[in-house]
Protein backbone atom coordinates (compact mmCIF):
# COMPACT_ATOMS: atom_id res chain seq x y z
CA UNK A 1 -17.09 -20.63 5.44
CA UNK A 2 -18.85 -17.90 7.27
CA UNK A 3 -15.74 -15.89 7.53
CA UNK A 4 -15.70 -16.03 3.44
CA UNK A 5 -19.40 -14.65 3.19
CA UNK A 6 -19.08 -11.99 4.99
CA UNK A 7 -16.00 -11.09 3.29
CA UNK A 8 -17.66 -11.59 0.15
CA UNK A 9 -20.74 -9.46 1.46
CA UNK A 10 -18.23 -6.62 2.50
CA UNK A 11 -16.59 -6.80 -0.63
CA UNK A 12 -19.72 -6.37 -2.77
CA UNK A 13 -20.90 -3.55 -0.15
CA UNK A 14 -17.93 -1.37 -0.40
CA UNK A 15 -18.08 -1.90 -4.49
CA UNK A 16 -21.50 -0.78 -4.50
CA UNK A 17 -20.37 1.91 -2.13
CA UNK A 18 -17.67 3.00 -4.49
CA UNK A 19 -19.67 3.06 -7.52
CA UNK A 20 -22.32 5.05 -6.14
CA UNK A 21 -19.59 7.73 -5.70
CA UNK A 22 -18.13 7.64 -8.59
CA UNK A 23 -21.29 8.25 -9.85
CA UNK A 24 -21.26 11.66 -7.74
CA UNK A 25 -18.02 12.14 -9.18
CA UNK A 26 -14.06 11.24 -9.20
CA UNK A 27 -13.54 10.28 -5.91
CA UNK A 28 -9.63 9.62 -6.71
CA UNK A 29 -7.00 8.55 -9.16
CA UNK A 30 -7.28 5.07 -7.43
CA UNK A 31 -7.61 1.63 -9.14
CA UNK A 32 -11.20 0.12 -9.52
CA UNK A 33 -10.19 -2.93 -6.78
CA UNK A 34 -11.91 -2.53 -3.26
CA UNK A 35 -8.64 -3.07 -1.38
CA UNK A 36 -5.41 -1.19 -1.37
CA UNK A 37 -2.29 -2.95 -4.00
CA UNK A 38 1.37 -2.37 -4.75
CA UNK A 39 2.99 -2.83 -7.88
CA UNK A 40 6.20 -3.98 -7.73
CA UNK A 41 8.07 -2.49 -11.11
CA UNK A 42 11.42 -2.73 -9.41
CA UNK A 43 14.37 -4.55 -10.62
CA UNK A 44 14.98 -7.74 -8.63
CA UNK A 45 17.94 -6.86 -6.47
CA UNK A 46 15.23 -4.67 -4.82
CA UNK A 47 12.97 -6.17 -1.76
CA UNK A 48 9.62 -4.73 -1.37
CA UNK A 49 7.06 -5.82 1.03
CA UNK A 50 3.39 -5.31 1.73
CA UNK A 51 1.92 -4.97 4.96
CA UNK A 52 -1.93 -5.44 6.24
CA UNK A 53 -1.63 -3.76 9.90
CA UNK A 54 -3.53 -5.96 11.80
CA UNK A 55 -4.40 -5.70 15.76
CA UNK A 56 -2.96 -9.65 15.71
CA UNK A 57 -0.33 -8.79 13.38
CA UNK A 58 2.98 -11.13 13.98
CA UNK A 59 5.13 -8.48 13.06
CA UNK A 60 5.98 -5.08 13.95
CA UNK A 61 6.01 -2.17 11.34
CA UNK A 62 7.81 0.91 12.05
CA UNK A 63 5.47 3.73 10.46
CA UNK A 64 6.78 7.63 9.61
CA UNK A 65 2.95 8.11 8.26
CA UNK A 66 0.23 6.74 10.85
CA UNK A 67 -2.87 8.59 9.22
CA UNK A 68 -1.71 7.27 5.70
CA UNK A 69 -0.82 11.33 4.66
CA UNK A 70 2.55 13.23 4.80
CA UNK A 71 2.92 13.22 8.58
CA UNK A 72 6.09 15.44 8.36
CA UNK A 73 9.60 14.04 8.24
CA UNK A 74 9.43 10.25 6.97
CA UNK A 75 12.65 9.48 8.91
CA UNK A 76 11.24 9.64 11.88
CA UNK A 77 8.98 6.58 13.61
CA UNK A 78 5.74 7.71 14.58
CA UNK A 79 3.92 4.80 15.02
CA UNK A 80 4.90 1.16 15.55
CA UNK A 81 2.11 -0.98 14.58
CA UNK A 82 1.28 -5.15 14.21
CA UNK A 83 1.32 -6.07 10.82
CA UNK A 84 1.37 -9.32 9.02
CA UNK A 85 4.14 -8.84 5.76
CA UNK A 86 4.99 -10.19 2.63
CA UNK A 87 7.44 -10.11 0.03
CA UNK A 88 5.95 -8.94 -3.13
CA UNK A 89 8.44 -10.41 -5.98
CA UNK A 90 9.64 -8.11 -9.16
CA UNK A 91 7.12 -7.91 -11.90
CA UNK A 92 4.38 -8.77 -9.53
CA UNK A 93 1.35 -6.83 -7.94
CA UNK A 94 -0.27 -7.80 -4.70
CA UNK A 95 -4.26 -8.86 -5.94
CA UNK A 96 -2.41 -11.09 -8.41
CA UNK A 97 0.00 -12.87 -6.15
CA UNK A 98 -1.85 -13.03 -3.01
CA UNK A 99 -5.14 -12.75 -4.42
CA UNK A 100 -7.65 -9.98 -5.27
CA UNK A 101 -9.07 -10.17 -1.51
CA UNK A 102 -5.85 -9.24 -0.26
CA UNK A 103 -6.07 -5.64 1.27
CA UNK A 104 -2.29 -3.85 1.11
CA UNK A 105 -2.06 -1.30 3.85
CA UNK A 106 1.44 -0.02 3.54
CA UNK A 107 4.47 -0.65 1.55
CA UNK A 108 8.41 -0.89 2.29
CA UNK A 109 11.58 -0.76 0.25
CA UNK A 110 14.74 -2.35 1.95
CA UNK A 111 16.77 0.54 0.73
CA UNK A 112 16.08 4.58 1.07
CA UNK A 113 12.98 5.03 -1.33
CA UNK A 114 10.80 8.09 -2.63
CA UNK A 115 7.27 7.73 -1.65
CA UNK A 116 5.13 10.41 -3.92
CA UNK A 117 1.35 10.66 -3.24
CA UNK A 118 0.01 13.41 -5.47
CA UNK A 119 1.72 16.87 -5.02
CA UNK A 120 4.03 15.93 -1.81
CA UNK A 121 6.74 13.44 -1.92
CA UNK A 122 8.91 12.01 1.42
CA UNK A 123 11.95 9.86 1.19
CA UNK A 124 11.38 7.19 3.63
CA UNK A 125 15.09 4.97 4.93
CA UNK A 126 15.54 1.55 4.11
CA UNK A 127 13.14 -0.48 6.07
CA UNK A 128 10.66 2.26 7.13
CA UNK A 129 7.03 1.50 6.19
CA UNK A 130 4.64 3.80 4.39
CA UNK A 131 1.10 3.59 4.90
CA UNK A 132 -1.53 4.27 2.35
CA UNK A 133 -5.70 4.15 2.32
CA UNK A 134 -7.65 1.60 0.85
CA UNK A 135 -8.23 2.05 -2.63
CA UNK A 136 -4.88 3.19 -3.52
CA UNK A 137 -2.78 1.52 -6.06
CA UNK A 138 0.75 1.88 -5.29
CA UNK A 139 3.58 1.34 -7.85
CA UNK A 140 7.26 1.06 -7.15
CA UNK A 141 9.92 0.86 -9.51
CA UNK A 142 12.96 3.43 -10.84
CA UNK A 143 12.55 7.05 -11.40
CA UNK A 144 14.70 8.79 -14.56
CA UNK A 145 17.39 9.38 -11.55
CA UNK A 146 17.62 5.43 -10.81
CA UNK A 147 16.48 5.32 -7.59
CA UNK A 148 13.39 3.48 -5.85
CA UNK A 149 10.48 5.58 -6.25
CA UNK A 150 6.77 4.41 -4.96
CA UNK A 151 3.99 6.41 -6.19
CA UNK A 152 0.16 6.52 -5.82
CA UNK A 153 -1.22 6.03 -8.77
């Protein structure tokens, strides 16, 4: 119960926070939510997966992009970090199936993927997880060559 306040607390602080810049002026081209989400657009014989990296995470996530920015070649692991995953199903976004509280830190394709955030793009391998900052909203599906493209949008 007191878990849930302060969540809701932090959740109406960083709102507050974020509409006091946007007052200042556009921040980003990110989504209105207070926590990061992916889109999944992809066809179903595609498996994406969100991750929250967590310091009691019961996975492991190999990262090419620690700081969330292009960190150089994405086929490289630069960072292997706990992480608690989940299968995000075609058609679906991450709020709406695992609820609007649910903070997406990074996102993975199980097949080679395009990751494109603004004006610099990375083709991470199957399986290679691709971190992104709260506030993002992150949509995968099939660019106009066919393949699995996730984008910041």
């Amino acid at each position: 119960m007191i878990k849930n306040k302060l969540r809701i607390a932090a959740v109406a602080l960083l709102t507050l926070g974020a509409n006091a810049l946007t007052l200042a002026g556009p921040v980003s081209t990110a989504h209105a939510g207070a926590f990061g989400t992916v889109e999944n657009r992809l066809p179903s014989n595609y498996t994406v997966k969100t991750a929250r990296f967590l310091s009691d995470g019961a996975s492991r996530c190999n990262l090419w992009n620690p700081s969330g920015g292009n960190d150089g070649s994405a086929n490289v692991v630069r960072a292997t970090w706990n992480c608690n995953t989940r299968w995000l199903p075609s058609g679906k976004s991450s709020d709406s199936e695992f609820g609007w509280l649910y903070d997406a830190d990074g996102v993975m394709v199980e097949s080679n993927y395009i990751y494109q955030d603004g004006s610099w793009a990375q083709s991470p391998t199957a399986f290679m997880w691709t971190r992104f900052h709260d506030y993002d909203r992150v949509i995968c599906a099939l660019n106009s060559n066919g393949q699995p493209h996730c984008y910041t949008a």
